[in-house]
N, C-alpha and C. Protein backbone atom coordinates (compact mmCIF):
# COMPACT_ATOMS: atom_id res chain seq x y z
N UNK A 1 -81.63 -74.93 -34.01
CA UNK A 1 -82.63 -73.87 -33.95
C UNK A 1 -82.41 -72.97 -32.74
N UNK A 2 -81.98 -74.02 -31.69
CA UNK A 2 -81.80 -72.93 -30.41
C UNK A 2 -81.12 -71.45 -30.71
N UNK A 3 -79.65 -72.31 -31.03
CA UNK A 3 -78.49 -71.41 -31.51
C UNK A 3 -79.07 -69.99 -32.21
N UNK A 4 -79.63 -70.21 -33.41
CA UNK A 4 -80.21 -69.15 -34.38
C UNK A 4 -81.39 -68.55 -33.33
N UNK A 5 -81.91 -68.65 -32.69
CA UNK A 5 -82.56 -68.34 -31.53
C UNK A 5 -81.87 -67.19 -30.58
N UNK A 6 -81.06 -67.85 -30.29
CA UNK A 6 -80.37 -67.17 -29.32
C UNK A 6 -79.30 -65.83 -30.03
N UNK A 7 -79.20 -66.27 -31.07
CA UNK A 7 -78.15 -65.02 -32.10
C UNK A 7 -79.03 -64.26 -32.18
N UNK A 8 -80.35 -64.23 -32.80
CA UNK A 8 -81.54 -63.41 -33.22
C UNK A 8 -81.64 -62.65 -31.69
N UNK A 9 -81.77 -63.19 -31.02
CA UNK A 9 -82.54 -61.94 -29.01
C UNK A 9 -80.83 -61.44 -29.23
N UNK A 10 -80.07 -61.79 -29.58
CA UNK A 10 -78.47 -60.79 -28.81
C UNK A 10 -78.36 -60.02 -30.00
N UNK A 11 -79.15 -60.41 -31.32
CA UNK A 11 -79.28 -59.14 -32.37
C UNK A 11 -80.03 -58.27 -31.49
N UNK A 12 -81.45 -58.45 -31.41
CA UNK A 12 -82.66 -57.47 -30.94
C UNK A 12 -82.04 -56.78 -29.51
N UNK A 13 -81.25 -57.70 -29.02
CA UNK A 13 -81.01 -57.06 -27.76
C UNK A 13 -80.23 -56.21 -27.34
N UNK A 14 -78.77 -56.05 -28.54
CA UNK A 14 -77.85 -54.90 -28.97
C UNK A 14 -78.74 -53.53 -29.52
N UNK A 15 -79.56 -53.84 -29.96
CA UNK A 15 -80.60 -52.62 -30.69
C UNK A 15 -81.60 -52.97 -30.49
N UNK A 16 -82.20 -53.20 -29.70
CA UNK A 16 -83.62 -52.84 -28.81
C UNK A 16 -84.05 -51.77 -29.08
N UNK A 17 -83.74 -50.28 -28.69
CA UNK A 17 -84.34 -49.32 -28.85
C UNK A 17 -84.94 -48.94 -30.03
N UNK A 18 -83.64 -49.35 -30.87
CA UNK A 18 -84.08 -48.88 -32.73
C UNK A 18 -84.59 -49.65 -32.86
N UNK A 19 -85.08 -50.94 -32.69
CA UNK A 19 -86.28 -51.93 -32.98
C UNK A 19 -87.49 -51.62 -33.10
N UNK A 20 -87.69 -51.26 -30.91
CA UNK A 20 -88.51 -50.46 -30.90
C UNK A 20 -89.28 -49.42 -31.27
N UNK A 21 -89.04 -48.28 -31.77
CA UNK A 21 -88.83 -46.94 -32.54
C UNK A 21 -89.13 -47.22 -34.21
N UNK A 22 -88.27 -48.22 -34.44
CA UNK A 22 -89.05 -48.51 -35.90
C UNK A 22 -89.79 -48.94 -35.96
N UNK A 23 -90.66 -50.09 -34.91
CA UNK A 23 -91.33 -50.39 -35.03
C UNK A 23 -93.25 -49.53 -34.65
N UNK A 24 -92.53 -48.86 -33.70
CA UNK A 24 -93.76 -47.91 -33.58
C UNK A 24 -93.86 -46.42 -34.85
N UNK A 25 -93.16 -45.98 -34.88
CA UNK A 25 -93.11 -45.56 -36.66
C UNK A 25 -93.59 -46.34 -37.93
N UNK A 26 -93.38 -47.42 -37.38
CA UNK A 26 -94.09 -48.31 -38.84
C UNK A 26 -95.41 -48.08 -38.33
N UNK A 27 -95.59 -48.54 -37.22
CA UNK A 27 -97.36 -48.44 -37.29
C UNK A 27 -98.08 -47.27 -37.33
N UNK A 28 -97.22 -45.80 -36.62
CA UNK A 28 -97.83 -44.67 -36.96
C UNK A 28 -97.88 -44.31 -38.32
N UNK A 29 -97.00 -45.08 -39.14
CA UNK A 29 -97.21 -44.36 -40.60
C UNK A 29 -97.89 -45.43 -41.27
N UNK A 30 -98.54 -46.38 -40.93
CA UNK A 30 -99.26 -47.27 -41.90
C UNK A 30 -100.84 -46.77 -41.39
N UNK A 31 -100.90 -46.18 -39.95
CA UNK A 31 -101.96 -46.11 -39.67
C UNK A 31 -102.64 -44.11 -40.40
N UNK A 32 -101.02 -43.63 -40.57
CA UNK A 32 -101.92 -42.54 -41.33
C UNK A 32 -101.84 -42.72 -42.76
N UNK A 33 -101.65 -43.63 -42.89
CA UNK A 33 -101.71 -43.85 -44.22
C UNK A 33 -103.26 -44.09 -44.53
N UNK A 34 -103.16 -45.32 -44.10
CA UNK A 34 -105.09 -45.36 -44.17
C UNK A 34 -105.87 -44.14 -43.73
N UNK A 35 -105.32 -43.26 -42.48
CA UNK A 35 -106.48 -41.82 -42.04
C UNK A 35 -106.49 -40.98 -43.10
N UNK A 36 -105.70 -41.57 -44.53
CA UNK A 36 -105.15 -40.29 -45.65
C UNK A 36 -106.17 -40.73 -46.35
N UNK A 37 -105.73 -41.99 -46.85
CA UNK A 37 -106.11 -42.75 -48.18
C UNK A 37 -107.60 -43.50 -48.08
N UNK A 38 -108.29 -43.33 -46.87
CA UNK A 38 -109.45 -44.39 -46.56
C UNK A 38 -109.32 -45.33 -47.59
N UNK A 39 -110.45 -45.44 -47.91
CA UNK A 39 -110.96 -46.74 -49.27
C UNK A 39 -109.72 -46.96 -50.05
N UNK A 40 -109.06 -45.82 -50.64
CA UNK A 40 -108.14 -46.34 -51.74
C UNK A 40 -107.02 -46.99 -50.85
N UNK A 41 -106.84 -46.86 -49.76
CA UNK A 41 -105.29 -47.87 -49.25
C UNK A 41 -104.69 -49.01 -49.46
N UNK A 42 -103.42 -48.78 -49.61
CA UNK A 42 -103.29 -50.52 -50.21
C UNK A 42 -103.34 -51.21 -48.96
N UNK A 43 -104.20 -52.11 -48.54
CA UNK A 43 -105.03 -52.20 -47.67
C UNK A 43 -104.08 -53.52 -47.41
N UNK A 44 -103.30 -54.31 -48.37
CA UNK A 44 -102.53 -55.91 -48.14
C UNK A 44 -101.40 -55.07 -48.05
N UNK A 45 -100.83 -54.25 -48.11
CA UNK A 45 -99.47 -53.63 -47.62
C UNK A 45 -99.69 -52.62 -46.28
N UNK A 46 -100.39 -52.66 -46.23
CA UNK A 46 -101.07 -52.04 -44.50
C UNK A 46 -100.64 -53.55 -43.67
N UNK A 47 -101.45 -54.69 -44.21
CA UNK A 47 -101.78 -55.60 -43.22
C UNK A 47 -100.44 -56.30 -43.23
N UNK A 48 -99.55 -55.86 -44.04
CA UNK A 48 -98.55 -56.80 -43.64
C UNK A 48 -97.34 -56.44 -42.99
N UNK A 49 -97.33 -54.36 -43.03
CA UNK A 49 -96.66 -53.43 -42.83
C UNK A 49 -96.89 -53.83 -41.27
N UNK A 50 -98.22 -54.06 -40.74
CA UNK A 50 -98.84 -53.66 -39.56
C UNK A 50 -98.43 -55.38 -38.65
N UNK A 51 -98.38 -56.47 -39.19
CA UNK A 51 -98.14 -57.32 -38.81
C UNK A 51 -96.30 -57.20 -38.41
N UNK A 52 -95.74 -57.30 -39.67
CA UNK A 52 -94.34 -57.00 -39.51
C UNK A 52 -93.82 -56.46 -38.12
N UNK A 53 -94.59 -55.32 -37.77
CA UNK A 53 -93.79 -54.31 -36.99
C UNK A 53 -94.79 -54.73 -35.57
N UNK A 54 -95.68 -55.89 -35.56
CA UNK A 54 -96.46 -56.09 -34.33
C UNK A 54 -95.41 -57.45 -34.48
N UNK A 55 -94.72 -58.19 -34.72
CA UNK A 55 -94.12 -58.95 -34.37
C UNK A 55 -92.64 -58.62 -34.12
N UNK A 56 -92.12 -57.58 -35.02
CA UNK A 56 -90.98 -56.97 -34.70
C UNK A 56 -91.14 -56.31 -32.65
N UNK A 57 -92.19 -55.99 -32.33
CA UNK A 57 -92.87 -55.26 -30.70
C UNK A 57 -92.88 -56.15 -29.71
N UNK A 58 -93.65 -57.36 -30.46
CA UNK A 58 -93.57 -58.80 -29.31
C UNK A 58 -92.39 -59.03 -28.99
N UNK A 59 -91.61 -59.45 -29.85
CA UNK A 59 -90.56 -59.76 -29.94
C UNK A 59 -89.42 -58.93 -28.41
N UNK A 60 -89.70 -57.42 -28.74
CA UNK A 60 -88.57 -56.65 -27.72
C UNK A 60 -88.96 -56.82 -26.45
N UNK A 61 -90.65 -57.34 -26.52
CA UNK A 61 -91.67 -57.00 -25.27
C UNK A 61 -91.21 -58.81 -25.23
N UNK A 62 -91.22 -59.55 -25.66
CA UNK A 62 -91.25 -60.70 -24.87
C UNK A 62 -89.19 -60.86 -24.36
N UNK A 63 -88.83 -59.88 -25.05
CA UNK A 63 -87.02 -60.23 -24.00
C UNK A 63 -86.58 -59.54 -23.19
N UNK A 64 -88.18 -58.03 -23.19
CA UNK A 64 -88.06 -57.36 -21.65
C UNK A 64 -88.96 -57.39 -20.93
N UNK A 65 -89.32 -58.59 -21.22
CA UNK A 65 -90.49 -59.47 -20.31
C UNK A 65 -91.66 -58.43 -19.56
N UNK A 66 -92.18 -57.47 -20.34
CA UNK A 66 -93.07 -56.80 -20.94
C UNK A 66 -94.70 -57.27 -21.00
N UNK A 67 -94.98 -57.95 -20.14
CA UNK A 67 -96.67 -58.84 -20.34
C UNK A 67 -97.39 -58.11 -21.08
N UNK A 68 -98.18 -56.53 -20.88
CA UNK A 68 -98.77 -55.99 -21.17
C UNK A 68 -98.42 -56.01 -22.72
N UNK A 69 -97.09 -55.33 -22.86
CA UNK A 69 -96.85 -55.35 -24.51
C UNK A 69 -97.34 -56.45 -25.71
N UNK A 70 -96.63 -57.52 -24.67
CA UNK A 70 -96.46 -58.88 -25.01
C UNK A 70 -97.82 -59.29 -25.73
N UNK A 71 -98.85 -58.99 -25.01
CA UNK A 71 -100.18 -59.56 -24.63
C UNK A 71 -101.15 -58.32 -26.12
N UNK A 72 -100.47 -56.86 -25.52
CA UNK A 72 -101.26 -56.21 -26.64
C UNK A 72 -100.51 -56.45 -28.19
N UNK A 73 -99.27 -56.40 -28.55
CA UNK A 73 -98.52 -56.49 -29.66
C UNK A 73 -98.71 -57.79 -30.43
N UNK A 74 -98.94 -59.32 -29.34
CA UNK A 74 -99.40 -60.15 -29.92
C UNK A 74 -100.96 -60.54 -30.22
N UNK A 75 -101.91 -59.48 -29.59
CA UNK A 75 -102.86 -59.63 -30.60
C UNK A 75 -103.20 -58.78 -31.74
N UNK A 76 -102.47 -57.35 -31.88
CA UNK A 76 -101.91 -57.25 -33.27
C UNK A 76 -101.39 -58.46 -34.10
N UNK A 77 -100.81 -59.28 -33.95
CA UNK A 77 -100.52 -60.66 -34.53
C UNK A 77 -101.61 -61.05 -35.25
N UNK A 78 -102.12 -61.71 -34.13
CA UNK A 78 -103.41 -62.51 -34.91
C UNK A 78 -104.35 -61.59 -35.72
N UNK A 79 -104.69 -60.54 -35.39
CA UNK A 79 -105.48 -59.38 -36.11
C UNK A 79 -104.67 -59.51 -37.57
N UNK A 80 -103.50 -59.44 -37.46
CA UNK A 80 -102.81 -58.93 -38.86
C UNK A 80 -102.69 -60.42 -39.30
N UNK A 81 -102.52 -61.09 -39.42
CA UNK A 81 -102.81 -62.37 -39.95
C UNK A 81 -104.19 -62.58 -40.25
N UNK A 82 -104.85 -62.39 -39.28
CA UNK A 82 -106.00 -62.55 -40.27
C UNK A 82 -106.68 -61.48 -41.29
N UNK A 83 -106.29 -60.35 -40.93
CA UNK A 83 -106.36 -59.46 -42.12
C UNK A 83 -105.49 -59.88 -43.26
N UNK A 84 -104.72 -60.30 -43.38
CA UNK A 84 -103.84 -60.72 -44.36
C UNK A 84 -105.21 -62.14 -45.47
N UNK A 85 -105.07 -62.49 -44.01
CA UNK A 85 -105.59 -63.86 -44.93
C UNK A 85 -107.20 -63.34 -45.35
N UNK A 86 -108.21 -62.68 -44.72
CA UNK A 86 -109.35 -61.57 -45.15
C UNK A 86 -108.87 -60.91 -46.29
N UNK A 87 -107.60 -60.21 -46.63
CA UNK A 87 -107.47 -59.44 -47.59
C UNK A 87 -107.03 -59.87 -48.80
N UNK A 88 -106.86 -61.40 -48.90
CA UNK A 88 -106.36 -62.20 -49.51
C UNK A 88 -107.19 -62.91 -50.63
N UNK A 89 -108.31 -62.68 -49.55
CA UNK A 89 -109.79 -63.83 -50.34
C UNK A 89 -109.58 -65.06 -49.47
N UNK A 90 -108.95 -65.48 -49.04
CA UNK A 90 -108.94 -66.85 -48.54
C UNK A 90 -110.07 -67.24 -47.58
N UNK A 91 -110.23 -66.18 -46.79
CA UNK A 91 -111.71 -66.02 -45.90
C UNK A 91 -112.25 -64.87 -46.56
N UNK A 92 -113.97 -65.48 -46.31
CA UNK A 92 -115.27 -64.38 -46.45
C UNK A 92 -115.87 -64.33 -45.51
């Protein structure tokens, strides 16, 4: 596991920037997506669009040791997980 660990940060870490960048593009465009679509949004492809790209953020923020990021991108995490699982039915 280490190994695959360590291949994955020297992926992210060759392309960091474009990580970055896609990943804040994903969230500017999921978030106007909903400022477009209110009510009708596909509201489980938001939450998973929005999770994706908050873990794709932690991720660059926790290997440029980034606290603030770290700290805000991973509670996008839990937010988007539990929207997932809220949008799911699994919780009411």
């Amino acid at each position: 596991m280490k190994s695959l660990t360590k291949k994955i940060n020297h992926f992210v870490l060759k392309r960091i920037k474009l990580i970055e960048m896609t990943g804040v593009v994903m969230r500017i465009s999921s978030f106007t997506l909903v400022s477009w679509l209110g009510p009708n949004s596909p509201f489980m492809f938001v939450w998973f669009f929005n999770t994706i790209d908050a873990i794709m953020l932690v991720w660059c923020s926790t290997l440029k040791k980034e606290s603030a990021y770290i700290l805000l991108n991973g509670f996008w995490v839990i937010i988007g997980v539990i929207g997932i699982v809220r949008a799911s039915g699994m919780l009411h």
